[in-house]
Protein backbone atom coordinates (compact mmCIF):
# COMPACT_ATOMS: atom_id res chain seq x y z
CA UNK A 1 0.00 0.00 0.00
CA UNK A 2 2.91 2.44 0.77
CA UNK A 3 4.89 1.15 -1.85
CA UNK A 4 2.33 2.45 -4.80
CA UNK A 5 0.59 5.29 -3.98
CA UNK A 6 3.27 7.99 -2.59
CA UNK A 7 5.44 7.51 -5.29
CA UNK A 8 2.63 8.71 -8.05
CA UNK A 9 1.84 11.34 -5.67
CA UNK A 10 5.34 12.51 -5.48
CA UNK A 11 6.38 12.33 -9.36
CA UNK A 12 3.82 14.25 -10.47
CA UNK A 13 4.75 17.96 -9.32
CA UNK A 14 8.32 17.47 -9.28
CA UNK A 15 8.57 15.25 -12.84
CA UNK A 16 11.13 12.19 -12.61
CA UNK A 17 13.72 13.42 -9.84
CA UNK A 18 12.23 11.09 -6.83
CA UNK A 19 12.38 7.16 -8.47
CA UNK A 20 10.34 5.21 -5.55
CA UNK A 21 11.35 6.98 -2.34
CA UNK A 22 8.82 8.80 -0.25
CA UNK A 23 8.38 12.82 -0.05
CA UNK A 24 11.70 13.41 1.61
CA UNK A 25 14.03 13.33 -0.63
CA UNK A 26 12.12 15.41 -3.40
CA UNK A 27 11.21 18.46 -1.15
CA UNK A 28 14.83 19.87 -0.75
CA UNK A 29 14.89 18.95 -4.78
CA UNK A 30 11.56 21.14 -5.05
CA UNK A 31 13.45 23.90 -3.35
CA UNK A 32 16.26 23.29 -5.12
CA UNK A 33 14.61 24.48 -8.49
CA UNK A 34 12.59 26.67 -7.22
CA UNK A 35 15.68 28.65 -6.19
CA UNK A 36 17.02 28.34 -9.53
CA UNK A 37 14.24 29.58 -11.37
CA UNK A 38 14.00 32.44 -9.08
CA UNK A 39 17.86 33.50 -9.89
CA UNK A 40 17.58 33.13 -13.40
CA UNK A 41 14.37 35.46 -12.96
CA UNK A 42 16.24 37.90 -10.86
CA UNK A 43 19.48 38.03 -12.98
CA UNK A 44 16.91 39.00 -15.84
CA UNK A 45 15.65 41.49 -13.84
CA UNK A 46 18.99 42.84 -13.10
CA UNK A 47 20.48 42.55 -16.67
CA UNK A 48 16.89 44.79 -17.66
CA UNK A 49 17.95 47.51 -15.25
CA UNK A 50 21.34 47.56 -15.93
CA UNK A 51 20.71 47.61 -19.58
């Protein structure tokens, strides 16, 4: 029961990081590119303004 239903759960928002662990692992990953995307955003920003 554990085995099936987490792991569907978790691939779905983060795409095919977590293979058939439970949330753990994938939240830092979450984070992770959710930081990224923000600096990419914020260098554009910057590069706009400096521009």
């Amino acid at each position: 029961m554990t085995g099936t239903t987490p792991r569907y759960a978790v691939q779905r928002p983060t795409g095919s990081i977590s293979t058939g662990r439970c949330r753990e692992p994938s939240a830092p990953q979450v984070k992770k590119l959710i930081a990224e995307s923000v600096t990419a955003k914020a260098r554009e920003l910057v590069r706009g303004l400096s521009d």
